[in-house]
N, C-alpha and C. Protein backbone atom coordinates (compact mmCIF):
# COMPACT_ATOMS: atom_id res chain seq x y z
N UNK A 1 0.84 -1.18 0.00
CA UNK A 1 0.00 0.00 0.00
C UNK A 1 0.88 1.24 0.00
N UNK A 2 0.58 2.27 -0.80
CA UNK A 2 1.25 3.44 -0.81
C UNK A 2 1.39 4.30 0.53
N UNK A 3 0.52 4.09 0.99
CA UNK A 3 0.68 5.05 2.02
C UNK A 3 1.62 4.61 3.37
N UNK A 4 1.53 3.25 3.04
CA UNK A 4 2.60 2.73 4.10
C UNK A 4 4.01 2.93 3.96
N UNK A 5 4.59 2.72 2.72
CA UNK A 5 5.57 3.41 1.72
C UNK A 5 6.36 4.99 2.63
N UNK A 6 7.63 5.05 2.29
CA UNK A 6 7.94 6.19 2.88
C UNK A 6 7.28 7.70 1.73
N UNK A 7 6.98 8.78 1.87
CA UNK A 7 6.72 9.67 1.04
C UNK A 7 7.41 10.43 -0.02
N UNK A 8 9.02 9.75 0.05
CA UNK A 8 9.84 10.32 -0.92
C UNK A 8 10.02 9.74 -1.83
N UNK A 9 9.27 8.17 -1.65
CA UNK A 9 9.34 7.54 -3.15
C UNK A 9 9.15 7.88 -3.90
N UNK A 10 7.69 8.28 -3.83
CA UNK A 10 6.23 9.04 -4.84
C UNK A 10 6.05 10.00 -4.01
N UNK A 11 6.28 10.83 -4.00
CA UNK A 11 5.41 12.25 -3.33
C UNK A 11 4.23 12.65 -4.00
N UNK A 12 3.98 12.23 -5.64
CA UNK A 12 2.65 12.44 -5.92
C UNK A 12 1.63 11.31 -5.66
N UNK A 13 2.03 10.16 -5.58
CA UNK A 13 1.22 8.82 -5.71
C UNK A 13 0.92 8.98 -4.38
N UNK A 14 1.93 9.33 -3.26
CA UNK A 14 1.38 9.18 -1.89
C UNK A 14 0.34 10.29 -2.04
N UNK A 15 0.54 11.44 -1.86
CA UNK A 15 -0.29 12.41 -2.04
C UNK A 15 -1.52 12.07 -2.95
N UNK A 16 -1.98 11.69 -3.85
CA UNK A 16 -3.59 10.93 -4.73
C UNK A 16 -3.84 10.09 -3.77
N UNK A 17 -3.10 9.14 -2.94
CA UNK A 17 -3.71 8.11 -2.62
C UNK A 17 -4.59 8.59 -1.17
N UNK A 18 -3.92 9.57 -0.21
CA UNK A 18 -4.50 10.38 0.48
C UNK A 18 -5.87 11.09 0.41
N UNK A 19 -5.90 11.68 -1.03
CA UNK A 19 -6.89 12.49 -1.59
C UNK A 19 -8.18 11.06 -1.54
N UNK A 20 -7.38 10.17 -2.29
CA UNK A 20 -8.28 8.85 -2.82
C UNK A 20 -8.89 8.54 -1.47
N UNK A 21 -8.08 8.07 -0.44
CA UNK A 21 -8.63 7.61 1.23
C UNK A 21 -9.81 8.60 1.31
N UNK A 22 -9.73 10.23 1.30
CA UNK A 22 -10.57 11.19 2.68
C UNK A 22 -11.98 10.90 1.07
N UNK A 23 -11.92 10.77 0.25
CA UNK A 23 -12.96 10.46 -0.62
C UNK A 23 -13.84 9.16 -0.36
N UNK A 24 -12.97 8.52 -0.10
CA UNK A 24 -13.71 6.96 0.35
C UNK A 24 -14.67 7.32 1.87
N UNK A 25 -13.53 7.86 2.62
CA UNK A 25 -14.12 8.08 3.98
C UNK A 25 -15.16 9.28 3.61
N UNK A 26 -15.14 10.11 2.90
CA UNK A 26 -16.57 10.57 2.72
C UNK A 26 -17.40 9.84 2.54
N UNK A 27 -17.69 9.34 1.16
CA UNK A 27 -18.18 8.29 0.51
C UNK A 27 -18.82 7.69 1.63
N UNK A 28 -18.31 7.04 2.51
CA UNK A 28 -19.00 5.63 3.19
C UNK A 28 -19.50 6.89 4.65
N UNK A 29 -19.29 7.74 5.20
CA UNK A 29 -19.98 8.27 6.31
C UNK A 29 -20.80 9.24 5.92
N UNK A 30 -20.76 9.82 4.63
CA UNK A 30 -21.99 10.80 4.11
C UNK A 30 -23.24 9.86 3.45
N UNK A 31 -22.81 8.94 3.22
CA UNK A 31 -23.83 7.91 1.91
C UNK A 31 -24.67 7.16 2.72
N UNK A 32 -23.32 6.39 3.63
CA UNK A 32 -24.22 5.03 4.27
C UNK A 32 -23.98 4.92 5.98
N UNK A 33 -25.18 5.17 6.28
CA UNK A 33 -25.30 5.95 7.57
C UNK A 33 -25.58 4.20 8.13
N UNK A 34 -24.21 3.76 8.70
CA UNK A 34 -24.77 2.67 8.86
C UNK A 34 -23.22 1.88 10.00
N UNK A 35 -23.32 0.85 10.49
CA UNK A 35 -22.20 0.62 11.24
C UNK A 35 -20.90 0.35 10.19
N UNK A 36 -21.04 -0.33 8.68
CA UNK A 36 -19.81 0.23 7.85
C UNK A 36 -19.10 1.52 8.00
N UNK A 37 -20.13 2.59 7.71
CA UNK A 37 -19.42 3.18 7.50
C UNK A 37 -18.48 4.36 9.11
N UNK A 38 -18.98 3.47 9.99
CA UNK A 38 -17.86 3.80 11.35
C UNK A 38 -16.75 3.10 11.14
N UNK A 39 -16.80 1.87 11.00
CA UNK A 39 -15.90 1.26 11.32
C UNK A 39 -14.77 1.57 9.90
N UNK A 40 -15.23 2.35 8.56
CA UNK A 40 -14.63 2.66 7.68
C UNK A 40 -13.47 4.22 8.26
N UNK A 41 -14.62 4.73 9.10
CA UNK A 41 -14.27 6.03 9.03
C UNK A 41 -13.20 5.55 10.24
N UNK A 42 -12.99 4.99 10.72
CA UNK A 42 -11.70 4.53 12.17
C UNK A 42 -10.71 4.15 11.11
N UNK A 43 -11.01 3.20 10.19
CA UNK A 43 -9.94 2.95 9.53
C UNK A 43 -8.76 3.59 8.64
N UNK A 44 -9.82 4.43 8.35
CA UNK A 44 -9.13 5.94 7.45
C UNK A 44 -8.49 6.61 8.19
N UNK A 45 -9.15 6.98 9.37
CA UNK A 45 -8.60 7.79 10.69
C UNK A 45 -7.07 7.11 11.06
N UNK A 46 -7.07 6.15 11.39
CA UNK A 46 -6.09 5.35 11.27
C UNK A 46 -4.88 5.49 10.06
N UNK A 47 -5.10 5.34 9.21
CA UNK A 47 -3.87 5.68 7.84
C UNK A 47 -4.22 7.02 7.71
N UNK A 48 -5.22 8.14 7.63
CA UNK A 48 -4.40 9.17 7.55
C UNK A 48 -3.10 9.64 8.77
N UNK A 49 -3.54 9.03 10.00
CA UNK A 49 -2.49 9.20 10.69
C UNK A 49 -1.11 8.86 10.18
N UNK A 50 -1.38 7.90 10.05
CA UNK A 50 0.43 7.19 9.73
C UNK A 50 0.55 7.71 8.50
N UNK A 51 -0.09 8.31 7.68
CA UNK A 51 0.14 9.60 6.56
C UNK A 51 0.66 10.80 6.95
N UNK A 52 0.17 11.22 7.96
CA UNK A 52 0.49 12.83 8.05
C UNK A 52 1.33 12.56 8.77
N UNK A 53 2.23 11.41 9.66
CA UNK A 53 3.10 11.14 10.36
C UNK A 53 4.11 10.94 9.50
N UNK A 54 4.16 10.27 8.76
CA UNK A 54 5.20 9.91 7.26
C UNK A 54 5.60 10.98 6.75
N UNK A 55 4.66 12.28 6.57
CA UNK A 55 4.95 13.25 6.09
C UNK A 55 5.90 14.22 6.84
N UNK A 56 5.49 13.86 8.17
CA UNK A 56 5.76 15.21 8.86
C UNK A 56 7.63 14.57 8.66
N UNK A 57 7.45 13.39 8.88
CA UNK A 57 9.34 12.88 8.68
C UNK A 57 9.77 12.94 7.22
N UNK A 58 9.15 13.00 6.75
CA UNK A 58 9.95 13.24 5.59
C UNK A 58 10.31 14.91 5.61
N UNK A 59 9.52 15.11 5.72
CA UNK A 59 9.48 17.05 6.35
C UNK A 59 10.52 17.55 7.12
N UNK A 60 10.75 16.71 8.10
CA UNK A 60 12.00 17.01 8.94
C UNK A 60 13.12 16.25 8.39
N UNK A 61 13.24 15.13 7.40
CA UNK A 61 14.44 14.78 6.81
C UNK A 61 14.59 16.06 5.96
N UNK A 62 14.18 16.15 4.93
CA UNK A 62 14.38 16.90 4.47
C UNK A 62 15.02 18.58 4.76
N UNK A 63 14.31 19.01 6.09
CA UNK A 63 15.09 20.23 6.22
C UNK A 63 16.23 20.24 7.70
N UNK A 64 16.86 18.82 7.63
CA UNK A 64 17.82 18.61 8.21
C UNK A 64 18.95 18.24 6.94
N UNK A 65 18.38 17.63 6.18
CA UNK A 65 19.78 17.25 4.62
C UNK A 65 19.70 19.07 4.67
N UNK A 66 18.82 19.66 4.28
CA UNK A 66 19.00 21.49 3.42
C UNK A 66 20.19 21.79 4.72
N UNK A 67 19.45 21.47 5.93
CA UNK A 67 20.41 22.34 7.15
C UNK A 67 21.82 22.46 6.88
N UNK A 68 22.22 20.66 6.85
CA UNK A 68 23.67 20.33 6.80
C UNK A 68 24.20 20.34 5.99
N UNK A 69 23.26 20.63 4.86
CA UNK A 69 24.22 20.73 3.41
C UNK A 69 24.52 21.90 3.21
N UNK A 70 23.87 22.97 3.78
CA UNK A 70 24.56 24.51 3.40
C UNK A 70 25.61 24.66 4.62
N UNK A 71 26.01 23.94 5.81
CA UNK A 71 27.38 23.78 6.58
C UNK A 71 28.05 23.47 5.77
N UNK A 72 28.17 22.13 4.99
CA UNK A 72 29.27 21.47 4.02
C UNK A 72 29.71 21.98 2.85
N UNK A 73 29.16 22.49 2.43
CA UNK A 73 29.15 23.69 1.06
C UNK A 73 30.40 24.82 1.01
């Protein structure tokens, strides 16, 4: 699954697949008012976390390489 994936592989594929998730989790808690779509919406809740967590590290890799590379320069 992409989103499990670190975010610098694909930064766009992770990013659609995100978009793709909060669509589903609409999808199933606006449509179908029903115990699916809870137990959908925990699940999403769930990977967007470890999404916006993935991100936030790639976020901080990233402006720790910029940091140390304008020392070494």
């Amino acid at each position: 699954m992409i989103l499990l994936d670190r975010p610098n592989e694909d930064l766009n594929a992770y990013l659609e697949a995100i978009d793709k998730l909060t669509s589903v989790e609409y999808f199933f808690t606006s449509k179908i008012r029903c115990r699916v779509g809870n137990d959908v919406h925990e699940r999403v809740n769930e990977l967007l976390s470890k999404a916006i967590h993935g991100l936030e590290n790639e976020f901080h890799r990233l402006l720790t390489k910029c940091r140390f590379g304008y020392l070494f320069v």
